[in-house]
PDB file of N, CA and C in Angstrom:
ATOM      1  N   UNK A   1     123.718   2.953  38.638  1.00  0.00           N
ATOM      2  CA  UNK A   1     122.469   3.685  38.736  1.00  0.00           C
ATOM      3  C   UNK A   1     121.399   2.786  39.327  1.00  0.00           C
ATOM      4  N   UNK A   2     120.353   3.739  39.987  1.00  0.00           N
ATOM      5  CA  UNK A   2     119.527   3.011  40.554  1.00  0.00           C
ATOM      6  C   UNK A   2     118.406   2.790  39.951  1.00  0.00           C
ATOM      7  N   UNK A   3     117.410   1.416  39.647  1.00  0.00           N
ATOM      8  CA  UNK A   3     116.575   1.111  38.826  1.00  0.00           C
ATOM      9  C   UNK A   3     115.448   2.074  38.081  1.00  0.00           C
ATOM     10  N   UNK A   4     115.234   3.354  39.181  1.00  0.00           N
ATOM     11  CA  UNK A   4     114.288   4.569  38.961  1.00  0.00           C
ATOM     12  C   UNK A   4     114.920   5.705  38.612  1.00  0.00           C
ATOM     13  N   UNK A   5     116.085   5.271  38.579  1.00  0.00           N
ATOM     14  CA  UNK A   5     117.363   6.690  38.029  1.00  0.00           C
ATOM     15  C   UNK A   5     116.998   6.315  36.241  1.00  0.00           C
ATOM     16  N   UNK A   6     117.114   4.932  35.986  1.00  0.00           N
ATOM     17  CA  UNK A   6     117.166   4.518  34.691  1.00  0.00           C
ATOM     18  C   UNK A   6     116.124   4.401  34.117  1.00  0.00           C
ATOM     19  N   UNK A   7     114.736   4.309  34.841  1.00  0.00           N
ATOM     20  CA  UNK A   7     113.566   4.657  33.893  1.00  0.00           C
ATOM     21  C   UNK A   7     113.314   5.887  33.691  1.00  0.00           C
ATOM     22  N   UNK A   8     114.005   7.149  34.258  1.00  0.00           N
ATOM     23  CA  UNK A   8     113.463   8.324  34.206  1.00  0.00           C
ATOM     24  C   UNK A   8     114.923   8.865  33.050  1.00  0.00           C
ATOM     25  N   UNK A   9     115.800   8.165  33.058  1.00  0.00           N
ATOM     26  CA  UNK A   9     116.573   8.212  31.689  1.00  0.00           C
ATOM     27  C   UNK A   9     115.912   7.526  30.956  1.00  0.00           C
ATOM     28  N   UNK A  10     115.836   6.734  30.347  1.00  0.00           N
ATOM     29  CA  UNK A  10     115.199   6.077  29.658  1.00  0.00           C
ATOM     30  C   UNK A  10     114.010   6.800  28.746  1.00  0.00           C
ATOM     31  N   UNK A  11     113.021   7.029  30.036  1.00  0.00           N
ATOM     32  CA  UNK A  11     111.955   7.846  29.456  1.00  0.00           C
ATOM     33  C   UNK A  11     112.467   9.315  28.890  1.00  0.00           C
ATOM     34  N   UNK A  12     113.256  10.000  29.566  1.00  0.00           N
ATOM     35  CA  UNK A  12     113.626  11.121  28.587  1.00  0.00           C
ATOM     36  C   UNK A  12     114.309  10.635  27.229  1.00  0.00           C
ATOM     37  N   UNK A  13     115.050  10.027  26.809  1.00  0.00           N
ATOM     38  CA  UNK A  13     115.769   9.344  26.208  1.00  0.00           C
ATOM     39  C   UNK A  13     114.581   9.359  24.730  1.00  0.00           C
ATOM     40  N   UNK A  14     113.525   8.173  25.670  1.00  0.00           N
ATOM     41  CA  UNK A  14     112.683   7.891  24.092  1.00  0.00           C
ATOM     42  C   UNK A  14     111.858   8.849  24.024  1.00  0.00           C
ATOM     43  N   UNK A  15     111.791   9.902  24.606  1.00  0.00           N
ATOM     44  CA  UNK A  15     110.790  11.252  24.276  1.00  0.00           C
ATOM     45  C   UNK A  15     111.434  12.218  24.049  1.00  0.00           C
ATOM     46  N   UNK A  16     112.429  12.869  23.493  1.00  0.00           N
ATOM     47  CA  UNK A  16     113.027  13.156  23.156  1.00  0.00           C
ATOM     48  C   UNK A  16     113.549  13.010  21.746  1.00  0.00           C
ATOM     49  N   UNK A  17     113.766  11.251  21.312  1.00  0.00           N
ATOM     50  CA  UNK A  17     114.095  10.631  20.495  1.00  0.00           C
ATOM     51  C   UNK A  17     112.986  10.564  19.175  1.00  0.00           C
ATOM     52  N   UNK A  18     111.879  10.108  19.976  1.00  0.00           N
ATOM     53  CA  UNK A  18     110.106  10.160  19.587  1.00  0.00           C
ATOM     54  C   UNK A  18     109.853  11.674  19.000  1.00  0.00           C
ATOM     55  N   UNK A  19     110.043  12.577  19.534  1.00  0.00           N
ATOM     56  CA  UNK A  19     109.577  14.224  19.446  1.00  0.00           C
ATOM     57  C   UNK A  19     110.632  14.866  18.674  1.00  0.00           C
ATOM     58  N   UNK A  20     112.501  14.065  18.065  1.00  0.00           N
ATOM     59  CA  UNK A  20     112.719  14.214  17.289  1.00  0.00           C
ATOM     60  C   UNK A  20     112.400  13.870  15.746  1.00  0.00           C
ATOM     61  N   UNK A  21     111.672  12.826  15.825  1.00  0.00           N
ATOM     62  CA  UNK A  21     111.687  11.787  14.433  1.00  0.00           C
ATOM     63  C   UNK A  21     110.289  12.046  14.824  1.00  0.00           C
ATOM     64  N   UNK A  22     109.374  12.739  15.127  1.00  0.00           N
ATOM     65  CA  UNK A  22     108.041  12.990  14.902  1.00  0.00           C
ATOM     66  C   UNK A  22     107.578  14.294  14.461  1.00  0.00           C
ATOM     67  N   UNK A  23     108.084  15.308  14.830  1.00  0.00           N
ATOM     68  CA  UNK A  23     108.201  16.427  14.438  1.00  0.00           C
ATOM     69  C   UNK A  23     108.142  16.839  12.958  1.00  0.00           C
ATOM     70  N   UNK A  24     107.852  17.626  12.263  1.00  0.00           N
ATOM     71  CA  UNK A  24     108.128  17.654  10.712  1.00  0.00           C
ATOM     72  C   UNK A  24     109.408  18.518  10.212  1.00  0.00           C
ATOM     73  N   UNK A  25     109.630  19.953  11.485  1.00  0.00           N
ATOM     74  CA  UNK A  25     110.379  20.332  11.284  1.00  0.00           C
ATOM     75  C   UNK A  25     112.214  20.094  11.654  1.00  0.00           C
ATOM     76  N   UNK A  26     112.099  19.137  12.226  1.00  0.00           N
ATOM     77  CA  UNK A  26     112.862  18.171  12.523  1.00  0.00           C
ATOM     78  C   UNK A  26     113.738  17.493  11.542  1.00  0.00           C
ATOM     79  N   UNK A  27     115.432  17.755  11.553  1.00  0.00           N
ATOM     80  CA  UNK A  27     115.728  16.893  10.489  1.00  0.00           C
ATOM     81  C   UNK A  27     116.032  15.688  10.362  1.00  0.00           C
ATOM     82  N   UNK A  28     115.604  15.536  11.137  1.00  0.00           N
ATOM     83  CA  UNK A  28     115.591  13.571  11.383  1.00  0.00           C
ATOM     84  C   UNK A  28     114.344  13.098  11.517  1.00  0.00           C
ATOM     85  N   UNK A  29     113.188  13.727  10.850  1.00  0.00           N
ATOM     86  CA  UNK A  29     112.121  13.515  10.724  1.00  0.00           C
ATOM     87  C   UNK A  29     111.167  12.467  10.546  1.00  0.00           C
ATOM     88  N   UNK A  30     111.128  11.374  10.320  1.00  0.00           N
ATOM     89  CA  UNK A  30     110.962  10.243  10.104  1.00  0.00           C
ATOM     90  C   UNK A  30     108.911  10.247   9.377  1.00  0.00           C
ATOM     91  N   UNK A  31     107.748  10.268  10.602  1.00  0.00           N
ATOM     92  CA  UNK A  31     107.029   9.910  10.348  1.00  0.00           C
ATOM     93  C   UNK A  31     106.056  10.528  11.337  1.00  0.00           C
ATOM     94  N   UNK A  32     104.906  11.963  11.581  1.00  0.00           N
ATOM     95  CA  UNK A  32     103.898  12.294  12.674  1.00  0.00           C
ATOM     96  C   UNK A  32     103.908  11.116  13.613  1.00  0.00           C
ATOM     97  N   UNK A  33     103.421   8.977  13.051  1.00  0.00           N
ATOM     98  CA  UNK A  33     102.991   8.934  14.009  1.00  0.00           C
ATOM     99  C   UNK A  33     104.428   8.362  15.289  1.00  0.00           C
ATOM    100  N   UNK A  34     105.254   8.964  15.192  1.00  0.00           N
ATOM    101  CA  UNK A  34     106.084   8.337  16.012  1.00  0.00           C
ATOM    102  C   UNK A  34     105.497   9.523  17.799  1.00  0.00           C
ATOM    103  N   UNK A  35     104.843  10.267  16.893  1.00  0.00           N
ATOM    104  CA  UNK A  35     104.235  11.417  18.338  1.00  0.00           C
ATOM    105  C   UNK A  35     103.225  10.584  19.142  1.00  0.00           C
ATOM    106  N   UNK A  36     102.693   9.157  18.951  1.00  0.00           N
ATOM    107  CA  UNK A  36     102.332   8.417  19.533  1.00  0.00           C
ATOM    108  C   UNK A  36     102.950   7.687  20.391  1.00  0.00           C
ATOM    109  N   UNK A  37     104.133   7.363  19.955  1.00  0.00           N
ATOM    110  CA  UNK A  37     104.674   6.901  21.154  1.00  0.00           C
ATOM    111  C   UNK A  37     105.125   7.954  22.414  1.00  0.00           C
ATOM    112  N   UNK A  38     105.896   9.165  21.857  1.00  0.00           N
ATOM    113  CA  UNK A  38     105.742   9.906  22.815  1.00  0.00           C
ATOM    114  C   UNK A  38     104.557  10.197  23.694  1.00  0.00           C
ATOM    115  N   UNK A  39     103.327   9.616  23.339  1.00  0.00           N
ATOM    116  CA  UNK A  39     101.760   9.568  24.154  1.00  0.00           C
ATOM    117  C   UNK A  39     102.048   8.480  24.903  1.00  0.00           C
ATOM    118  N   UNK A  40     102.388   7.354  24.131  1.00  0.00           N
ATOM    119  CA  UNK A  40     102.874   6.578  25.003  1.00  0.00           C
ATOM    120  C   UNK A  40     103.340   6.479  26.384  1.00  0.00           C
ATOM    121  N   UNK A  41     104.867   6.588  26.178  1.00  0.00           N
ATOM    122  CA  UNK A  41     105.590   7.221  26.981  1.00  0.00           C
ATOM    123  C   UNK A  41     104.951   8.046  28.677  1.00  0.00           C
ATOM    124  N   UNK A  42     104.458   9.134  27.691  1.00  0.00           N
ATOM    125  CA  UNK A  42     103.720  10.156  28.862  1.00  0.00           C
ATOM    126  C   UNK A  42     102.851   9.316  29.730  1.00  0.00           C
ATOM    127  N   UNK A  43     102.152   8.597  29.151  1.00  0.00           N
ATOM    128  CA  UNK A  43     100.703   7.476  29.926  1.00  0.00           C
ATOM    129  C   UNK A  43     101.166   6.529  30.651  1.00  0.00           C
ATOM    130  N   UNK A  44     102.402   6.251  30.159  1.00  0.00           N
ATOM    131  CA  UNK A  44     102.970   5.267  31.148  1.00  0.00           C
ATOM    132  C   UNK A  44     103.327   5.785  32.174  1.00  0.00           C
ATOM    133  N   UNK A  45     104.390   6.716  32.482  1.00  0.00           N
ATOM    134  CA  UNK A  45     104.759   8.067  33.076  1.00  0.00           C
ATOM    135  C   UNK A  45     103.802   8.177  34.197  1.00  0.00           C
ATOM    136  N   UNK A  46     102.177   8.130  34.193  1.00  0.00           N
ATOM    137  CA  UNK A  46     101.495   9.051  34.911  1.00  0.00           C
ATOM    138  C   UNK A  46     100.492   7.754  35.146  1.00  0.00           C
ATOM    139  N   UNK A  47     100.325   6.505  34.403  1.00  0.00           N
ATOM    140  CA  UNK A  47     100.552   5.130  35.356  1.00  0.00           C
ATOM    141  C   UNK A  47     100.785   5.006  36.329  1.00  0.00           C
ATOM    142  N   UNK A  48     102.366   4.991  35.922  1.00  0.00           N
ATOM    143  CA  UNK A  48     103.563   4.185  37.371  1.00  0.00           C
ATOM    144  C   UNK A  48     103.594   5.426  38.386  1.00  0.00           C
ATOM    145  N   UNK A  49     103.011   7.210  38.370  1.00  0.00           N
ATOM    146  CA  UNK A  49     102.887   7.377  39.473  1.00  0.00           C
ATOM    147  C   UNK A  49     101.656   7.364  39.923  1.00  0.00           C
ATOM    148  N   UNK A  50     100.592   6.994  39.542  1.00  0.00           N
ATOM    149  CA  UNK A  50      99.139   6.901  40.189  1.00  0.00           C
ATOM    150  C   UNK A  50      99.246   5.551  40.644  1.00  0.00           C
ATOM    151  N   UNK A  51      99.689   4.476  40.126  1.00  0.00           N
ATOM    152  CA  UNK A  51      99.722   3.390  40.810  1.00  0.00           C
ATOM    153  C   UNK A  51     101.131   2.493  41.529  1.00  0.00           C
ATOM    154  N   UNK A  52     101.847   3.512  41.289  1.00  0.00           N
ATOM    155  CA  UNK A  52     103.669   3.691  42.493  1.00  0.00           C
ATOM    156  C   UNK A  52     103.757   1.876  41.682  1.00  0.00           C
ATOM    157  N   UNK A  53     103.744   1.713  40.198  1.00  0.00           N
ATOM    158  CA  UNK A  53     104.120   0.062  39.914  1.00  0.00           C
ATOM    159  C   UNK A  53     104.542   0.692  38.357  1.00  0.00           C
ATOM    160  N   UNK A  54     105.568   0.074  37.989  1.00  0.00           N
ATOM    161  CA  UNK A  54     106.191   0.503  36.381  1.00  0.00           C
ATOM    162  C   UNK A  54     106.599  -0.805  36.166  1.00  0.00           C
ATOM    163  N   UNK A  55     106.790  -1.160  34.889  1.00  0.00           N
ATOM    164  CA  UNK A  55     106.765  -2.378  33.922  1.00  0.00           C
ATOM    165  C   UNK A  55     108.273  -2.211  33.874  1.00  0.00           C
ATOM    166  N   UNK A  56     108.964  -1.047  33.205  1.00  0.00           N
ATOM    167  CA  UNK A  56     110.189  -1.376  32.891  1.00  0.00           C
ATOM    168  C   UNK A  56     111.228  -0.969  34.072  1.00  0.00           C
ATOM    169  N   UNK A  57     110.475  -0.327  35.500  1.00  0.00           N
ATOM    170  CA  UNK A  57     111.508  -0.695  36.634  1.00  0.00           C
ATOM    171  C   UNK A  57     111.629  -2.318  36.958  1.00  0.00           C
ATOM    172  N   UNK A  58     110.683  -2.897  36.771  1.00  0.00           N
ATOM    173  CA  UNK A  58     110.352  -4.438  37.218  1.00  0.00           C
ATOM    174  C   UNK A  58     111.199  -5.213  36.101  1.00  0.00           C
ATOM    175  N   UNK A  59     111.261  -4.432  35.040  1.00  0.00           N
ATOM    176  CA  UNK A  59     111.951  -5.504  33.998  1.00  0.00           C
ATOM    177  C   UNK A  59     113.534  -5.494  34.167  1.00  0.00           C
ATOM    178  N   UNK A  60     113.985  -3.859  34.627  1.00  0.00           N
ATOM    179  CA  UNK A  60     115.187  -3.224  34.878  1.00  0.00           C
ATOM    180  C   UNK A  60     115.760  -4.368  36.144  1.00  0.00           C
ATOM    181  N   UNK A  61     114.803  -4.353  37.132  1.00  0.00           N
ATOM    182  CA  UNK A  61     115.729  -5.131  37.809  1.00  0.00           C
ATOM    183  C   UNK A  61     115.811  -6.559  37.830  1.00  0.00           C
ATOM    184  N   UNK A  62     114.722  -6.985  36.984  1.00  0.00           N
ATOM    185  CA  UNK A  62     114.943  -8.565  36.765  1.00  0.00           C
ATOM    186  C   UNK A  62     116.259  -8.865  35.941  1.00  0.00           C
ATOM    187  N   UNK A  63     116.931  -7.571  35.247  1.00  0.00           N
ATOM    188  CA  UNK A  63     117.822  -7.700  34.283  1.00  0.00           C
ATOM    189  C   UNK A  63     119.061  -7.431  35.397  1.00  0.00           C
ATOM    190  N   UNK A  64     119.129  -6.806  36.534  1.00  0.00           N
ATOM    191  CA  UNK A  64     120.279  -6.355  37.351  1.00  0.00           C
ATOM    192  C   UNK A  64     119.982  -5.058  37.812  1.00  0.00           C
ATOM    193  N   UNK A  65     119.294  -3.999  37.617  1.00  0.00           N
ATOM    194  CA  UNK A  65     119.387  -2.850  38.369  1.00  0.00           C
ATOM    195  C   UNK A  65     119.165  -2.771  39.653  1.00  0.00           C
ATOM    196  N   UNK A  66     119.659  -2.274  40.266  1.00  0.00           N
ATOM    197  CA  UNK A  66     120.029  -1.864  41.411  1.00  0.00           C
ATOM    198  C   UNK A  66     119.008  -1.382  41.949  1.00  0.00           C
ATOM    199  N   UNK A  67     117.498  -2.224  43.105  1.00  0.00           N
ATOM    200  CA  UNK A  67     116.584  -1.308  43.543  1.00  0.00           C
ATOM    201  C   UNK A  67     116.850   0.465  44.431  1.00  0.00           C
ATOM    202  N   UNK A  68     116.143   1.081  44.621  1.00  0.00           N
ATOM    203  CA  UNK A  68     116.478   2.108  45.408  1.00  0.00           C
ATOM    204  C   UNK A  68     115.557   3.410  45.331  1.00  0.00           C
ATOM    205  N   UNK A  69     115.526   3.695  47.041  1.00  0.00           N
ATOM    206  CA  UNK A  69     114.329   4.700  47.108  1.00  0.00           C
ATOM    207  C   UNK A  69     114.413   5.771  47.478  1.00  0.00           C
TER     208      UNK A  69
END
C-alpha cells in the first residue's frame, strides 16, 4: 500500500474505533470522551488537506511506506 492509502485506513480505522468506545449506546462503550479523539482525527483530516502536509504520512514513510500520488 501506498503511504496515503494507509493514512486514510488508518484514519477510518481510529474513527470508527473512537465512535465505537465513545458512544453510550455502544457495547464496547468505554468513556464520551474518547468522541474527542474522533475530533481529533477529523481536524487532522481537514489539516493535511488545507495544507497538502500530514504528520503520519511523513511518519509512514520514514517507517517504509511506499510514497505515491
Amino acid at each position: 500500500m501506498k503511504s496515503w492509502q494507509l493514512v486514510r485506513l488508518l484514519a477510518g480505522i481510529f474513527i470508527l474505533l473512537s465512535l465505537a468506545l465513545g458512544i453510550p449506546g455502544s457495547p464496547v462503550f468505554v468513556s464520551e470522551w474518547w468522541l474527542a479523539f474522533t475530533a481529533f482525527v477529523g481536524a487532522n483530516l481537514l489539516q493535511s488537506a488545507l495544507t497538502k502536509w500530514c504528520m503520519l504520512e511523513t511518519i509512514l514513510r520514514k517507517l517504509g511506506a511506499q510514497p505515491g500520488a
